[in-house]
N, C-alpha and C. Protein backbone atom coordinates (compact mmCIF):
# COMPACT_ATOMS: atom_id res chain seq x y z
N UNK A 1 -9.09 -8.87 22.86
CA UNK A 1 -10.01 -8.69 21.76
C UNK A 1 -10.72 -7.36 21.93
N UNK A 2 -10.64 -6.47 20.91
CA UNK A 2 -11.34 -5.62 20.93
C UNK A 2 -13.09 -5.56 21.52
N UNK A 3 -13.85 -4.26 21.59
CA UNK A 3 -15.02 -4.00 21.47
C UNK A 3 -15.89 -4.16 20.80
N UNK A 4 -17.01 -5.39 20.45
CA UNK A 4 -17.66 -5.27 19.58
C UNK A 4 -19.01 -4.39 19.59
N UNK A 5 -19.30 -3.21 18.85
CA UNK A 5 -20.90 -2.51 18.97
C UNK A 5 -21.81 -3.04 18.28
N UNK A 6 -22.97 -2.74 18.61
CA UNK A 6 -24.34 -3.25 18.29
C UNK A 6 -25.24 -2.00 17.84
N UNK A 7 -25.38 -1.89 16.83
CA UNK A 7 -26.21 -0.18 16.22
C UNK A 7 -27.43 -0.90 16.08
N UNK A 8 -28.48 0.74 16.17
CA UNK A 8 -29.64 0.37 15.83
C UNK A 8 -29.94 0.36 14.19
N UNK A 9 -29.26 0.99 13.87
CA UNK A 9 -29.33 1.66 12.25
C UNK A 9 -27.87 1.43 11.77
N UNK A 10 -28.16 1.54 10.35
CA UNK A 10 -27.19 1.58 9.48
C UNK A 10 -26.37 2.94 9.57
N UNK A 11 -27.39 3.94 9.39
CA UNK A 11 -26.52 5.16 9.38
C UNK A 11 -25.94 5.69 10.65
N UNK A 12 -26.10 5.53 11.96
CA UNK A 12 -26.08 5.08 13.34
C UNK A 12 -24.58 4.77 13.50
N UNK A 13 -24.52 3.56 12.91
CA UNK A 13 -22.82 2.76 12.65
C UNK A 13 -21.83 3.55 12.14
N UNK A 14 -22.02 4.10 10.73
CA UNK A 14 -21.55 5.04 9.99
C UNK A 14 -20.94 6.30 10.30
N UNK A 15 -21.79 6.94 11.28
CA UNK A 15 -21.69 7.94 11.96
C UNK A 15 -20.59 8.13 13.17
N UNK A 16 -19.86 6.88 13.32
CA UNK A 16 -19.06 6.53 14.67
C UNK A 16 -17.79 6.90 13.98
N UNK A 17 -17.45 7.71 14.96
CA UNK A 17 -16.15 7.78 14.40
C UNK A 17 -15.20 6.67 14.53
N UNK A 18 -14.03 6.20 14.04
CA UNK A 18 -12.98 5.29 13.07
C UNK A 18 -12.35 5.50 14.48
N UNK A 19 -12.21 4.16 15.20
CA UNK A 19 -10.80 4.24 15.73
C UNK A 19 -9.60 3.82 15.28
N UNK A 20 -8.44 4.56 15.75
CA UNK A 20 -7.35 4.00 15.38
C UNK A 20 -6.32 2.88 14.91
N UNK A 21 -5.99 2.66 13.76
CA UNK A 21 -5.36 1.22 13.32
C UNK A 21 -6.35 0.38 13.22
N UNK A 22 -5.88 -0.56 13.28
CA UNK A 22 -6.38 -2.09 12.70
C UNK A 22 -6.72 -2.63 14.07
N UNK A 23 -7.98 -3.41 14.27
CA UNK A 23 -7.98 -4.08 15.51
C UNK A 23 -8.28 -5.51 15.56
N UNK A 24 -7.15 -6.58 14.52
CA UNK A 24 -7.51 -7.69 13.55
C UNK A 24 -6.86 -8.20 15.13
N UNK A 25 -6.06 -7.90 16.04
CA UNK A 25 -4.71 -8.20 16.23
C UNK A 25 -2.98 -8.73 15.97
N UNK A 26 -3.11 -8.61 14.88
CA UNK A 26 -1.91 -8.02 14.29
C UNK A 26 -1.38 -7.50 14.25
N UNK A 27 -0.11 -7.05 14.06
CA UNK A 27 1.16 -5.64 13.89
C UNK A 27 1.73 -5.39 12.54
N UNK A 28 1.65 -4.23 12.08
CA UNK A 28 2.52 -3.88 10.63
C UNK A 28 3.99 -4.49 10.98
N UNK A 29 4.28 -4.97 10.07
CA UNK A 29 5.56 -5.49 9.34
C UNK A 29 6.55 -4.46 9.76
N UNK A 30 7.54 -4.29 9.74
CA UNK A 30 8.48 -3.12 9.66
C UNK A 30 8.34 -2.11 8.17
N UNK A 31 8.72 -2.87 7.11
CA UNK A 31 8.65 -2.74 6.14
C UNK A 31 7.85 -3.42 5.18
N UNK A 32 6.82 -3.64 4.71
CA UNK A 32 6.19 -4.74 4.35
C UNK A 32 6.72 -4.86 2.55
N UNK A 33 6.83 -5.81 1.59
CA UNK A 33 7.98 -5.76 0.66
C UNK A 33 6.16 -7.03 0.25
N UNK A 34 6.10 -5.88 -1.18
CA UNK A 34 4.93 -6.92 -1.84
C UNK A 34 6.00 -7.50 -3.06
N UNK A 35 6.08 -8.84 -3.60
CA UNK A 35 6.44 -9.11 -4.55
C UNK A 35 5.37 -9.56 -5.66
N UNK A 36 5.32 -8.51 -6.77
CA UNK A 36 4.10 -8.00 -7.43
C UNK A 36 3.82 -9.34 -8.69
N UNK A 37 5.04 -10.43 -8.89
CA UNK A 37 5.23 -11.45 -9.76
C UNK A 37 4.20 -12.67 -9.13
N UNK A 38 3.32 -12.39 -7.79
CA UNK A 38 2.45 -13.41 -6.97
C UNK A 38 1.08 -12.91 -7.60
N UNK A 39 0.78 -11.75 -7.59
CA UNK A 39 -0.40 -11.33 -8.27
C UNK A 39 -1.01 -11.65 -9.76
N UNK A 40 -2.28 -11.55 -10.00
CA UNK A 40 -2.39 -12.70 -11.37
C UNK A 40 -2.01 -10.65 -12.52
N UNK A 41 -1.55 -11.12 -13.71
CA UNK A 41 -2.06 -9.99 -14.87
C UNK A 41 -2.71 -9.25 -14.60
N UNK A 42 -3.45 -9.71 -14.71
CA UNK A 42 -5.07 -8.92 -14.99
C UNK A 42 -5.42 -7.91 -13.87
N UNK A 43 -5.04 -8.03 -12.93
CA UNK A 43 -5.50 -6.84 -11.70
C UNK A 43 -3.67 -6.24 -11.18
N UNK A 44 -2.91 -6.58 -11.75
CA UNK A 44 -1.47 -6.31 -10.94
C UNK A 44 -1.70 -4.86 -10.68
N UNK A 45 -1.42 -4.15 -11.15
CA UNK A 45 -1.53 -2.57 -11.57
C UNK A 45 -2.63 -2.15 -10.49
N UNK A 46 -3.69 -2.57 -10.34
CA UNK A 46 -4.69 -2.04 -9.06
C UNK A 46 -4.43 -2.76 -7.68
N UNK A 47 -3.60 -3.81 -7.94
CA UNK A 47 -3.64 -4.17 -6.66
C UNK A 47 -2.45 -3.34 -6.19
N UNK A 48 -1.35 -3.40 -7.05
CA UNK A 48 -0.18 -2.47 -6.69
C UNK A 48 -0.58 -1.00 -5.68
N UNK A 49 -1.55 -0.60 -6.51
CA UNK A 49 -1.86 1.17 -6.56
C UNK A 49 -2.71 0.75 -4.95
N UNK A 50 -3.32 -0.14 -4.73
CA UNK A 50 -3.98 0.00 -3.98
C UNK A 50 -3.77 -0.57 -2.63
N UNK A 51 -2.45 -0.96 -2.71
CA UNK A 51 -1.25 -1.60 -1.57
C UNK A 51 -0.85 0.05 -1.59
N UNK A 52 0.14 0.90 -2.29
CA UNK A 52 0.87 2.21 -1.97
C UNK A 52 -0.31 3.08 -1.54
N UNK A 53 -1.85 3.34 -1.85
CA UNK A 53 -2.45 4.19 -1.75
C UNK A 53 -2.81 3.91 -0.57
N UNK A 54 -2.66 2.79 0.11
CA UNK A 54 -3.17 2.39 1.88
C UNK A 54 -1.99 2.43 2.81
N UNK A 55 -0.90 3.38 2.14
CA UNK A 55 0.11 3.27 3.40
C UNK A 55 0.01 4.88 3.91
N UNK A 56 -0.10 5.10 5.11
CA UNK A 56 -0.23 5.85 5.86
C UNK A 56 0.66 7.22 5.53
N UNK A 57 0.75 8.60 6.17
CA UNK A 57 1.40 9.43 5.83
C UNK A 57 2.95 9.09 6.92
N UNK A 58 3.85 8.81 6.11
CA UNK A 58 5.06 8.93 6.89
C UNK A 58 5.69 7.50 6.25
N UNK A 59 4.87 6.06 6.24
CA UNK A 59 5.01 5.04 6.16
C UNK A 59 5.50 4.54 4.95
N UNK A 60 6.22 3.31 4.85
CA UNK A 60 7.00 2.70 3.55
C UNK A 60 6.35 1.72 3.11
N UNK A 61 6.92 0.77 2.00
CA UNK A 61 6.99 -0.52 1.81
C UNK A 61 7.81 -0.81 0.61
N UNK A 62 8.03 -1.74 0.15
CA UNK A 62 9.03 -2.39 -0.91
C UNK A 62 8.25 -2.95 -1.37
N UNK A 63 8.20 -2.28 -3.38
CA UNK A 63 8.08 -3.20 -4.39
C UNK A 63 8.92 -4.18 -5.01
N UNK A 64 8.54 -5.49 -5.53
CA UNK A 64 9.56 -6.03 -6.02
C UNK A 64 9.35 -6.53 -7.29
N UNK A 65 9.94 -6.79 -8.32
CA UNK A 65 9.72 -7.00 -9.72
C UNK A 65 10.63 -7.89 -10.06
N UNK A 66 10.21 -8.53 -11.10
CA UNK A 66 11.45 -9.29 -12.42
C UNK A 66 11.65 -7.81 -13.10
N UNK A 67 11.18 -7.13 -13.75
CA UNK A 67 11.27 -5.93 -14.56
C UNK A 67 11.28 -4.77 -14.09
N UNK A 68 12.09 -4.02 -14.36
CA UNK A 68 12.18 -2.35 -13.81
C UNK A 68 10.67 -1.80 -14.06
N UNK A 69 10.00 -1.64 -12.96
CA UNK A 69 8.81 -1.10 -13.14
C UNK A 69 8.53 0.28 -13.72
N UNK A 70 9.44 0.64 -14.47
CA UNK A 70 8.91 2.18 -15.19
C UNK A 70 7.48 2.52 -15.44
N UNK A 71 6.60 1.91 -15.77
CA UNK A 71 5.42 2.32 -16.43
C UNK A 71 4.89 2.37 -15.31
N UNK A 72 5.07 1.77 -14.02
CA UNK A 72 3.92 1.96 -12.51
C UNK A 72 4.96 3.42 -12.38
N UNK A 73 5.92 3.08 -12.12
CA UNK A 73 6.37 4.62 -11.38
C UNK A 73 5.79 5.59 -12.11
N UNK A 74 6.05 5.57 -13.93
CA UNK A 74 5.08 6.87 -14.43
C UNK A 74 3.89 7.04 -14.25
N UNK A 75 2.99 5.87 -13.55
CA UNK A 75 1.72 5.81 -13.42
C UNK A 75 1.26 6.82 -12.32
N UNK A 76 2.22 6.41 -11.03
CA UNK A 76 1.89 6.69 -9.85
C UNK A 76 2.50 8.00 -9.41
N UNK A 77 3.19 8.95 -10.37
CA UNK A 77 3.61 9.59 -10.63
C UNK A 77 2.37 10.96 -11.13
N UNK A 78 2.09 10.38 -12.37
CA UNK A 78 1.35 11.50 -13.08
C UNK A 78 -0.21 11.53 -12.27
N UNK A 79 -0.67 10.17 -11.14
CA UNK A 79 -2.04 10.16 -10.42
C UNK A 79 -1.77 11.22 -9.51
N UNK A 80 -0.53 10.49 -8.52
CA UNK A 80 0.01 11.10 -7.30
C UNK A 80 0.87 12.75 -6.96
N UNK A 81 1.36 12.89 -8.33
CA UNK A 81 2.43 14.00 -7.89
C UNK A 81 3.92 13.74 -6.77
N UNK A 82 3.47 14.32 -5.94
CA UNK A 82 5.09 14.40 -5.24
C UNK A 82 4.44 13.47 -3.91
N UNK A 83 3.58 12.63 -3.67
CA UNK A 83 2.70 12.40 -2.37
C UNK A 83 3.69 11.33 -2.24
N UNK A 84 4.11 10.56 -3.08
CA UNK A 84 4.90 9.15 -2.93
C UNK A 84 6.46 9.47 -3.19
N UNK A 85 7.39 9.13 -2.61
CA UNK A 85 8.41 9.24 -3.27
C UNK A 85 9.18 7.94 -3.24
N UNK A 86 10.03 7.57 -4.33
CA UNK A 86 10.75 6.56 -4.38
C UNK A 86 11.99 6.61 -4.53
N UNK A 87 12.66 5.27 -4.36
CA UNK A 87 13.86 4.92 -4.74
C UNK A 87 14.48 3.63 -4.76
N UNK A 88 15.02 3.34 -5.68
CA UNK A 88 15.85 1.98 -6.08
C UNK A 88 16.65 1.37 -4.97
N UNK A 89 16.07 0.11 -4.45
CA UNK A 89 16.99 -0.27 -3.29
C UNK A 89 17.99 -1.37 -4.25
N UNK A 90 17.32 -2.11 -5.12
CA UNK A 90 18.11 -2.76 -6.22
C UNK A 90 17.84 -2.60 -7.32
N UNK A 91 18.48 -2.91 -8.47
CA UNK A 91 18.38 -2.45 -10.03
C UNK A 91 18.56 -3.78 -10.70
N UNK A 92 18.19 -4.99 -11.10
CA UNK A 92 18.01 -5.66 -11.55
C UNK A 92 19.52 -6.66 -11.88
N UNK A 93 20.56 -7.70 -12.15
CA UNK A 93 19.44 -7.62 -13.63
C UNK A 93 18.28 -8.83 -13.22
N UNK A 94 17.96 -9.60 -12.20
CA UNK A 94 17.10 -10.59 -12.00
C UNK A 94 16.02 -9.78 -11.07
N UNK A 95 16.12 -9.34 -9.84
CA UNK A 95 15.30 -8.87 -9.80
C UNK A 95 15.38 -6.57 -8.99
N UNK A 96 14.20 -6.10 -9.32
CA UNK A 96 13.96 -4.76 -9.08
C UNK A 96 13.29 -4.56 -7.52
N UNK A 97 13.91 -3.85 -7.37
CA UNK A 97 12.89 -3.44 -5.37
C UNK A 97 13.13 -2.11 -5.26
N UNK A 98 12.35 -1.13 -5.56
CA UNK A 98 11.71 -0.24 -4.99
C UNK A 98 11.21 0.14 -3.66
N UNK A 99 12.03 1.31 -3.40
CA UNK A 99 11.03 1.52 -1.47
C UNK A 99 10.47 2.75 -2.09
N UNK A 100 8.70 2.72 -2.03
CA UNK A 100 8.01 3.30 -2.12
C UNK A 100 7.33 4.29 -0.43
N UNK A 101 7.74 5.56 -0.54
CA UNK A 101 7.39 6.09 1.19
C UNK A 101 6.34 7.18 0.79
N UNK A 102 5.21 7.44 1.59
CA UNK A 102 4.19 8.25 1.33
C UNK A 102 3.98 9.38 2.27
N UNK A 103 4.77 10.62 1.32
CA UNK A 103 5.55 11.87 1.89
C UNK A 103 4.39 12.68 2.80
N UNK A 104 3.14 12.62 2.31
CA UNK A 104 1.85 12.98 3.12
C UNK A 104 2.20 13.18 3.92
């Protein structure tokens, strides 16, 4: 189990620098593969963006869809530029998977 600190202050805490990774004890996945059809409507699209926008520079993961996700790729596209790059690991016709890698 990690180190737990004890600050006097708020801004005190703040001020510490970030150590490295996660210290939940857990390990990243190899590839971690979100299937985006578990998420409700109403937030899909931010939770998506905000699964690819937390993967590290170098690092992957797999989207997966019932539907060719065109409108996220143009999304994440016209936010991102060239930072993400993708490609079709399958093309439908039941389901779409995307490996999304973050060229950073």
């Amino acid at each position: 189990m990690s180190n737990i600190e004890i600050h006097r202050s708020r801004s005190e805490a703040v001020d510490q620098t970030p150590t490295a990774g996660c210290t939940c004890g857990e390990h990243d996945e190899e590839l971690p593969e979100l299937d985006v059809q578990t998420i409700p409507h109403a937030i899909r699209h931010a939770a998506i963006f905000g699964a690819i926008e937390s993967l590290r520079p170098g690092s992957a993961m797999v989207v997966s869809a019932t539907h060719d996700p065109v409108p996220l790729l143009t999304q994440l596209e016209a936010k991102h530029g060239a930072q993400f790059r993708t490609r079709y690991l399958d093309e439908g016709p039941e389901r779409w998977r995307i490996l999304v890698r973050n060229a950073g």
